[in-house]
C-alpha atoms as a PDB file:
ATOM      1  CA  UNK A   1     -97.009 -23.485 -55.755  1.00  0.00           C
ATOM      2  CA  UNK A   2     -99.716 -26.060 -55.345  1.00  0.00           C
ATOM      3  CA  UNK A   3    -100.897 -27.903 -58.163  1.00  0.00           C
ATOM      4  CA  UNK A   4    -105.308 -26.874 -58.791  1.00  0.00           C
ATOM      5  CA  UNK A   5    -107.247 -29.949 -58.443  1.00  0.00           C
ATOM      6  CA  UNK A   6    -108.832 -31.061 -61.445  1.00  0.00           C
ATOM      7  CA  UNK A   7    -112.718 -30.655 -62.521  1.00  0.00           C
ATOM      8  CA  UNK A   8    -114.010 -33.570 -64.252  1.00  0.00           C
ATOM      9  CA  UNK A   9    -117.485 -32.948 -66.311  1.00  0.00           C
ATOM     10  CA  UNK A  10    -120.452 -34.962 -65.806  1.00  0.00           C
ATOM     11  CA  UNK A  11    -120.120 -36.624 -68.856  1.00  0.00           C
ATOM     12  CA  UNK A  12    -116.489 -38.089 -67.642  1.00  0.00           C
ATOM     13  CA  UNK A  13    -117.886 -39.167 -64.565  1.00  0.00           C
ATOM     14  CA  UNK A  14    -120.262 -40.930 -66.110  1.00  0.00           C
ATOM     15  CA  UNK A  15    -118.185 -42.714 -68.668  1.00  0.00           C
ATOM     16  CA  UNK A  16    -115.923 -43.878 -66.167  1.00  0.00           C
ATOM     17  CA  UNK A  17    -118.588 -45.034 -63.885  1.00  0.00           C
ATOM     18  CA  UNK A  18    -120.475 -47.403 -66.594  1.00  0.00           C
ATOM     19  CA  UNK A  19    -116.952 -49.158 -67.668  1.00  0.00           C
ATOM     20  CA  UNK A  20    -116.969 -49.790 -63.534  1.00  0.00           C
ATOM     21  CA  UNK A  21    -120.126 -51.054 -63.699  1.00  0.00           C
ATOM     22  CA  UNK A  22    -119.146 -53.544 -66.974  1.00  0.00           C
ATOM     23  CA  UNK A  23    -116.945 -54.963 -65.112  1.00  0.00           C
ATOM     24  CA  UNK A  24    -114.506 -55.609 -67.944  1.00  0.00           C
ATOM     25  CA  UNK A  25    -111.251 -54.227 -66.601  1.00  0.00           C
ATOM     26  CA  UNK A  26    -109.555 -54.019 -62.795  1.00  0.00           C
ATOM     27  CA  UNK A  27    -110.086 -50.935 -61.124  1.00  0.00           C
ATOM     28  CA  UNK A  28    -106.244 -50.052 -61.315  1.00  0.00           C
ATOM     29  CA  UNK A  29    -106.519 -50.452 -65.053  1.00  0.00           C
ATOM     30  CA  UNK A  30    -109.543 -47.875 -65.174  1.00  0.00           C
ATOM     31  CA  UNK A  31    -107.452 -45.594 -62.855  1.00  0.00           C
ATOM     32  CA  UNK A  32    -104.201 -45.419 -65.369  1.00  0.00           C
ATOM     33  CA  UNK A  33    -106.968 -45.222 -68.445  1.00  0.00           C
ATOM     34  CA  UNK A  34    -109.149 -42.083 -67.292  1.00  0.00           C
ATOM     35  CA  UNK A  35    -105.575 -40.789 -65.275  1.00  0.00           C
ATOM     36  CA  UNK A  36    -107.565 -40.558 -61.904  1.00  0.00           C
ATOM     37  CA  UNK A  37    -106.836 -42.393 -58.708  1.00  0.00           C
ATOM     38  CA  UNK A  38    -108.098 -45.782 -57.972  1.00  0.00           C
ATOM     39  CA  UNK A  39    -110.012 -44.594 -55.230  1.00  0.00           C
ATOM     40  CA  UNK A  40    -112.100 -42.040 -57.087  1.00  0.00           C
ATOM     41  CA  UNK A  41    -113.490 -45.135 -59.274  1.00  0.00           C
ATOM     42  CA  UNK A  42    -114.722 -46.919 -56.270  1.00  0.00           C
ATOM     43  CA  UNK A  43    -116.261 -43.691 -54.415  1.00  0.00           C
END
């Protein structure tokens, strides 16, 4: 059975895009923080 993808709110996808912005952590650490894959933080 495949696994549903997951539906992340606006307000996650913003939260996750300003610590991008800040610059303050890798984007692999980001990735293993918010559980999403690396490349969805640099999209």
């Amino acid at each position: 059975m495949p696994q549903k993808r997951k539906c992340h709110s606006a307000e996650f996808k913003a939260k996750v895009t300003l610590e991008a912005v800040k610059g303050l952590k890798t984007t692999s650490e980001l990735a293993q923080l918010f559980q999403v894959h690396p490349t969805q933080i640099s999209q």
